[in-house]
N, C-alpha and C. Protein backbone atom coordinates (compact mmCIF):
# COMPACT_ATOMS: atom_id res chain seq x y z
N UNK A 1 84.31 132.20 86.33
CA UNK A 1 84.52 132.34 87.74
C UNK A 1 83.33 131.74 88.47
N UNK A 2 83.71 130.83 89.85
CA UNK A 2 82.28 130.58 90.33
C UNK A 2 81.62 131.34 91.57
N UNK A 3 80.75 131.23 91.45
CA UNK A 3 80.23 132.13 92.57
C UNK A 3 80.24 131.29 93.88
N UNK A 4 80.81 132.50 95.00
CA UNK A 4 80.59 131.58 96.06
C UNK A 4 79.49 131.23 97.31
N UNK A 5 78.98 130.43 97.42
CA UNK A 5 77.18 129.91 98.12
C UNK A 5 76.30 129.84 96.85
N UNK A 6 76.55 129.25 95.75
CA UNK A 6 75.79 129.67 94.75
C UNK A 6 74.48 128.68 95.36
N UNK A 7 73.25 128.69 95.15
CA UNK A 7 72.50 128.00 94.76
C UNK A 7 72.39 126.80 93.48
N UNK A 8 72.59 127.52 92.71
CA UNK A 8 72.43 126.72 91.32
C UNK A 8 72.96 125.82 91.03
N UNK A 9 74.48 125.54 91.75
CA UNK A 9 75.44 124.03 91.29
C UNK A 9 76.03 123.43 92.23
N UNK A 10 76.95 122.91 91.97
CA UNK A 10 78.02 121.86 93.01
C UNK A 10 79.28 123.19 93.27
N UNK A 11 79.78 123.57 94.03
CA UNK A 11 80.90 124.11 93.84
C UNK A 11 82.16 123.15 93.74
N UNK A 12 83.06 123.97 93.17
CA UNK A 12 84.23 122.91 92.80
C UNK A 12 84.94 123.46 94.37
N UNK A 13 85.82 122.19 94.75
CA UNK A 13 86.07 122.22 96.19
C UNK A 13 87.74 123.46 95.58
N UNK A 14 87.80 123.95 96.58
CA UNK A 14 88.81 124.93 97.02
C UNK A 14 90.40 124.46 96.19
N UNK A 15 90.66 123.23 96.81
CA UNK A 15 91.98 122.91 96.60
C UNK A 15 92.21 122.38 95.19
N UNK A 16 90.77 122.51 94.42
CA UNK A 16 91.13 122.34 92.68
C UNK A 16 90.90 123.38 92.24
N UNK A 17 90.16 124.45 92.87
CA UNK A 17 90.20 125.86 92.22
C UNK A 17 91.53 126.75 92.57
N UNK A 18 92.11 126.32 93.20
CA UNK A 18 93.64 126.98 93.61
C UNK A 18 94.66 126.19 92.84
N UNK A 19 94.76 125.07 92.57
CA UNK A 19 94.95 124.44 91.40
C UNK A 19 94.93 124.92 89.64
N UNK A 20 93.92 125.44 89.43
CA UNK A 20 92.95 125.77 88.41
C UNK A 20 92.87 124.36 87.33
N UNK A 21 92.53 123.33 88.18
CA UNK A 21 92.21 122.30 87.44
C UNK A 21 90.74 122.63 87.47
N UNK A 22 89.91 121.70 86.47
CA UNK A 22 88.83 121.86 85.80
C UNK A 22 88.05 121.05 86.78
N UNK A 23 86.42 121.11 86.75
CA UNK A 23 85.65 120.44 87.99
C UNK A 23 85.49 118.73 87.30
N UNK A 24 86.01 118.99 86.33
CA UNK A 24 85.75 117.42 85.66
C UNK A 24 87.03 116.34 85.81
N UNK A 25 87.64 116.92 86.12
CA UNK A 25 89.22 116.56 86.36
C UNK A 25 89.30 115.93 87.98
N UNK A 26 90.23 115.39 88.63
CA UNK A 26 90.15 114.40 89.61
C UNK A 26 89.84 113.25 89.85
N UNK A 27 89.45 112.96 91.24
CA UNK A 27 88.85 111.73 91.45
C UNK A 27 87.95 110.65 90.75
N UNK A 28 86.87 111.89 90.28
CA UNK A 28 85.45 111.10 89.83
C UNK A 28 85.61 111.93 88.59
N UNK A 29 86.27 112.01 87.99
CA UNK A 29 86.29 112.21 86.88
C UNK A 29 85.98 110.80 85.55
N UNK A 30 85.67 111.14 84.54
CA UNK A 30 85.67 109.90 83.69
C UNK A 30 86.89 109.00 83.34
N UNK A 31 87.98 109.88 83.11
CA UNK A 31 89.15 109.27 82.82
C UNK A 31 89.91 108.57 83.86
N UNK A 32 89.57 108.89 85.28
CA UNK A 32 90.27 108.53 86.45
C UNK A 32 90.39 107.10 86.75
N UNK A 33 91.20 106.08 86.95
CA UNK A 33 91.30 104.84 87.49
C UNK A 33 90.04 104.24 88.13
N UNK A 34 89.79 103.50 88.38
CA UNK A 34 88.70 103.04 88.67
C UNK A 34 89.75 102.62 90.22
N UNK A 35 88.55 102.45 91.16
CA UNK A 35 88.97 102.01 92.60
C UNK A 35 89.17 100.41 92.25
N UNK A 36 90.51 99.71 92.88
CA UNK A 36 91.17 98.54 92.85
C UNK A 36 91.80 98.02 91.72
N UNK A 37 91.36 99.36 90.48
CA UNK A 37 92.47 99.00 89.32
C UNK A 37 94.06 99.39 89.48
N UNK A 38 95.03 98.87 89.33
CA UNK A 38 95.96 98.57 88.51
C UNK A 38 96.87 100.28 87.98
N UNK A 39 97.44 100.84 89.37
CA UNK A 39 97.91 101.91 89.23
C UNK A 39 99.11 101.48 88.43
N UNK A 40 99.30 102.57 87.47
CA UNK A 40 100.82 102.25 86.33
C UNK A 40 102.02 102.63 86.52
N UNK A 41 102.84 102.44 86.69
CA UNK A 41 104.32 102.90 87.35
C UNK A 41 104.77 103.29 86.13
N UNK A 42 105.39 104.77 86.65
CA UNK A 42 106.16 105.30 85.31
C UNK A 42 107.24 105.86 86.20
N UNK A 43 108.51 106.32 85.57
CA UNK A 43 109.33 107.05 85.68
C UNK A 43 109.82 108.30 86.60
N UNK A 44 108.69 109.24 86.00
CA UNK A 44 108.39 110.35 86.85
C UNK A 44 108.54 110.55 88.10
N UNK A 45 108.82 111.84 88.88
CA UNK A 45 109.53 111.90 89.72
C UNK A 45 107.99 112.57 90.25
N UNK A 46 107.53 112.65 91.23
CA UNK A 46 106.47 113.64 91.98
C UNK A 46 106.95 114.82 91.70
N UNK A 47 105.91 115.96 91.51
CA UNK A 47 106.45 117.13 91.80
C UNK A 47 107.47 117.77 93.66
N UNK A 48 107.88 117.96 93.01
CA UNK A 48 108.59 118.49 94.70
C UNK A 48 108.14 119.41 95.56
N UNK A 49 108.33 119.90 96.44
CA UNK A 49 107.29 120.52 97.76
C UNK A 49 107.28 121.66 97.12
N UNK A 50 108.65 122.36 96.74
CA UNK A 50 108.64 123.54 96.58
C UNK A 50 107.70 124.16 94.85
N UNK A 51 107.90 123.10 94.47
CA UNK A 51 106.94 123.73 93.36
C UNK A 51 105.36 123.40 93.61
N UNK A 52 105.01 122.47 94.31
CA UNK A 52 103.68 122.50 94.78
C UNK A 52 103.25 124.47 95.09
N UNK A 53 104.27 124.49 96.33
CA UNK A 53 104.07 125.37 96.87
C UNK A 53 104.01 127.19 95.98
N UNK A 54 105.02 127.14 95.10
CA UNK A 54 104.54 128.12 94.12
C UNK A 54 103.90 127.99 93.05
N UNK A 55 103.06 126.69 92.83
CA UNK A 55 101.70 126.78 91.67
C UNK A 55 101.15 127.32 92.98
N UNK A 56 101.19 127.39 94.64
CA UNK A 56 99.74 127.48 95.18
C UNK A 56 99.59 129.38 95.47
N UNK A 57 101.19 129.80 95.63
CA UNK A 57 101.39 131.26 95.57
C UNK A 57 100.82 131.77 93.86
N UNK A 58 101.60 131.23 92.95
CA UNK A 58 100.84 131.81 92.01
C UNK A 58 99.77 132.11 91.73
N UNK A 59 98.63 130.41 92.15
CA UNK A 59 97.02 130.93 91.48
C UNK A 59 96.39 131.69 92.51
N UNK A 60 97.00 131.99 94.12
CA UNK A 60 96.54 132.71 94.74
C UNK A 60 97.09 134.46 94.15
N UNK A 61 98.13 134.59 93.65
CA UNK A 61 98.07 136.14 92.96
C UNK A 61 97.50 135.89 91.89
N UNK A 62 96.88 135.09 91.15
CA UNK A 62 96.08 135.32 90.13
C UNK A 62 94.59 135.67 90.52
N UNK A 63 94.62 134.91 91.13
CA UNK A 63 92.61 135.73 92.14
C UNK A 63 93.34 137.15 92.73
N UNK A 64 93.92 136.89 93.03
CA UNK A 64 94.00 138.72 93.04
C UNK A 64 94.04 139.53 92.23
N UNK A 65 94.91 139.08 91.02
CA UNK A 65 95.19 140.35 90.09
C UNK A 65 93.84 140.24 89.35
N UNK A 66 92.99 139.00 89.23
CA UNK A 66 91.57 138.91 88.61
C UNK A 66 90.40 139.94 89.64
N UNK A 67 90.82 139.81 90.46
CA UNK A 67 90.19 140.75 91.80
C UNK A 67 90.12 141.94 91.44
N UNK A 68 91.04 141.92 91.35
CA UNK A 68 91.99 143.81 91.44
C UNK A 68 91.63 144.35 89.63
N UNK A 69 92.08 143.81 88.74
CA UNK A 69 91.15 143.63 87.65
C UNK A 69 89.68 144.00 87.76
N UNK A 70 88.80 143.30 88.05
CA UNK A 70 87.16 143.51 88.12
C UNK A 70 87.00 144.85 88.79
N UNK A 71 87.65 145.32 89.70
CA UNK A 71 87.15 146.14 90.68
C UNK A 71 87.41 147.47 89.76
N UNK A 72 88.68 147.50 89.25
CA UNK A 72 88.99 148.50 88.26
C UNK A 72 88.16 148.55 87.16
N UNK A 73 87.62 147.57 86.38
CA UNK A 73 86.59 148.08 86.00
C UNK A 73 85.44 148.93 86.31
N UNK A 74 84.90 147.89 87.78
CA UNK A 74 83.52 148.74 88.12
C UNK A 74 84.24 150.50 88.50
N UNK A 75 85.08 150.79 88.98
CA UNK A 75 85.53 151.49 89.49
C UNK A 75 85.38 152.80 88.03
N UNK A 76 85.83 152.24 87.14
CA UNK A 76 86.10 153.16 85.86
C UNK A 76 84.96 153.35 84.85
N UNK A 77 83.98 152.54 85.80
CA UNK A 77 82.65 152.61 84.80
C UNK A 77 82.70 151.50 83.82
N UNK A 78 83.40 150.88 83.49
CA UNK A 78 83.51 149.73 82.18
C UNK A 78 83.03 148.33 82.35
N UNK A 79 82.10 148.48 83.41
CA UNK A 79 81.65 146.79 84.15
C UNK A 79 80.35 147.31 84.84
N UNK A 80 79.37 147.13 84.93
CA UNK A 80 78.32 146.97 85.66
C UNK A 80 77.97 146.31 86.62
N UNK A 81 79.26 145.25 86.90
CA UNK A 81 78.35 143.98 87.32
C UNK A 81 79.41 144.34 89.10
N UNK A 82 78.82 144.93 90.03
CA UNK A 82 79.68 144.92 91.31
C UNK A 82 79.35 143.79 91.91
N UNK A 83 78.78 142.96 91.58
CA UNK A 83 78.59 141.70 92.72
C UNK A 83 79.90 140.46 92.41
N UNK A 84 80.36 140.90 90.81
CA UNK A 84 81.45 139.77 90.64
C UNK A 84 82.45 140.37 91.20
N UNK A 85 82.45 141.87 91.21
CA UNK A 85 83.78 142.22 91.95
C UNK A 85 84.19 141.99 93.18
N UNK A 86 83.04 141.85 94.20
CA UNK A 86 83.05 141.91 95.91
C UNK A 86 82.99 140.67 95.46
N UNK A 87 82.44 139.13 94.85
CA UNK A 87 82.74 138.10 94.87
C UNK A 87 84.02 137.38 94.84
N UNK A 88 84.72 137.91 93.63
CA UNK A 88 86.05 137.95 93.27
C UNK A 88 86.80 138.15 94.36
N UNK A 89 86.49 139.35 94.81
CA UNK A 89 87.62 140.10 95.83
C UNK A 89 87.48 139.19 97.36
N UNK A 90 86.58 138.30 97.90
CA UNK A 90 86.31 137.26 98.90
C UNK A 90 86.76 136.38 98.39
N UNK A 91 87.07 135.74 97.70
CA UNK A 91 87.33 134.75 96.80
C UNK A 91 89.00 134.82 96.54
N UNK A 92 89.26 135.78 96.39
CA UNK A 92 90.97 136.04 96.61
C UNK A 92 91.32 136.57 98.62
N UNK A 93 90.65 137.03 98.77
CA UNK A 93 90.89 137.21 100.60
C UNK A 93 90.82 135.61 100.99
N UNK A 94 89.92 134.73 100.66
CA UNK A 94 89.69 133.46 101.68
C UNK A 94 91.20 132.65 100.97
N UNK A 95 91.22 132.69 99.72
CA UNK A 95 92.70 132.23 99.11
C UNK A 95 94.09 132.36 99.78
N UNK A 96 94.00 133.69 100.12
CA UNK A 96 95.06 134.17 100.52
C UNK A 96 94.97 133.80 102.05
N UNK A 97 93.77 133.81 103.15
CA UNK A 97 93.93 133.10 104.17
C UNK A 97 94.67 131.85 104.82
N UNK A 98 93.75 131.05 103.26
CA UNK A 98 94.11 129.81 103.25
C UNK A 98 95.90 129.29 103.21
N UNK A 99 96.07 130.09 102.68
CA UNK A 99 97.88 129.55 102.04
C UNK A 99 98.80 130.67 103.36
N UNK A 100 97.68 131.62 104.15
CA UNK A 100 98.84 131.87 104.94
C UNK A 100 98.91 130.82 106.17
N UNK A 101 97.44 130.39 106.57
CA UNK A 101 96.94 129.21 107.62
C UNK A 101 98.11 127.90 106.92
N UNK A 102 98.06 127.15 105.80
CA UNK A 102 99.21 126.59 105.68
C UNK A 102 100.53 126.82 105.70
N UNK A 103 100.94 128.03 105.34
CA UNK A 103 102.34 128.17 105.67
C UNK A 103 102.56 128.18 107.16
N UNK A 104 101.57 128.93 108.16
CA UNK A 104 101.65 128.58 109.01
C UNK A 104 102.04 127.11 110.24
N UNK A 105 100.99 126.30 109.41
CA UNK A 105 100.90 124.96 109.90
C UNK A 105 102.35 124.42 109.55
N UNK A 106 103.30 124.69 108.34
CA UNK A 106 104.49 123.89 108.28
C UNK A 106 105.52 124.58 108.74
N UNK A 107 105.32 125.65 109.39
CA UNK A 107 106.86 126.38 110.49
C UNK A 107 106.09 126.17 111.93
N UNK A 108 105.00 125.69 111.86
CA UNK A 108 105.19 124.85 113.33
C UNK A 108 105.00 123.49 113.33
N UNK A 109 105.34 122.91 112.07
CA UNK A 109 105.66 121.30 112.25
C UNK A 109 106.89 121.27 112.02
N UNK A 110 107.54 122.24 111.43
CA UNK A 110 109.04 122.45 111.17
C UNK A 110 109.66 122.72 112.11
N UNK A 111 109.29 123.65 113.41
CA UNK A 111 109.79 123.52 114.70
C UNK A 111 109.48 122.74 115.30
N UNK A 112 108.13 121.53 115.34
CA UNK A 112 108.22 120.81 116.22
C UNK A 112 109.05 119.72 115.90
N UNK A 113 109.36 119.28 114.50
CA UNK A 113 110.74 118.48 114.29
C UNK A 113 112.39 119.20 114.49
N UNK A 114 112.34 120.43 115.07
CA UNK A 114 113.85 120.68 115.56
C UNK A 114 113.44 120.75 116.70
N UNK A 115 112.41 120.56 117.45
CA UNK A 115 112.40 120.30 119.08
C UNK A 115 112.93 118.75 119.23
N UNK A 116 112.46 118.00 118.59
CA UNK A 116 112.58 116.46 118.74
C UNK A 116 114.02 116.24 118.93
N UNK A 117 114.03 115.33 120.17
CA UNK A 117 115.44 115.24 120.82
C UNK A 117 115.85 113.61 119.51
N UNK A 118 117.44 114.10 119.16
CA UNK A 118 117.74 112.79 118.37
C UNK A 118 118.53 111.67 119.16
């Protein structure tokens, strides 16, 4: 789990930790295309909106139930460590912000395309 404001590293940006892709994975990753190479056309279909949208519900109940998890430990005595729990537990609140601020943003772009006169 990473801590969040850490001092010590790079944090991995938000939208690959809701993902749960790895910090080595992406853009600047090693394996990644190089800029002006020679993208490969395959078959494959994009994933579709709606499953975007429940990998992003899922790994947001997974920081929770990892949340909710830790806390039950400290809670039961079987964890010492309360700073991963209140970390954890911000860490699933800003998650869960986040994906309600987007659902938000697409039922009012979704009404502003049934305002649009055809």
């Amino acid at each position: 789990m990473s801590l969040i404001g850490s001092i010590g590293g790079i944090q991995q940006p938000l939208p690959m930790r809701l993902s749960g892709t790895s910090s080595v994975e992406g853009p600047f990753s090693p394996t990644a295309p190089k800029i002006g190479a020679p993208i490969p056309l395959t078959d494959s279909k994009p994933a579709s909106f709606s499953s975007v949208f429940e990998q992003m519900v899922a790994a947001v109940d997974g920081k929770q139930a990892e949340a909710q998890a830790l806390t039950r430990q400290v809670l039961l005595g079987q964890n010492d460590q309360l700073h991963t729990s209140v970390i954890a537990m911000q860490e699933a609140g800003v998650a869960f912000q986040l994906m309600v601020e987007v659902r938000n943003k697409l039922v009012d772009s979704y009404q502003e395309l049934m305002r649009m006169p055809v």
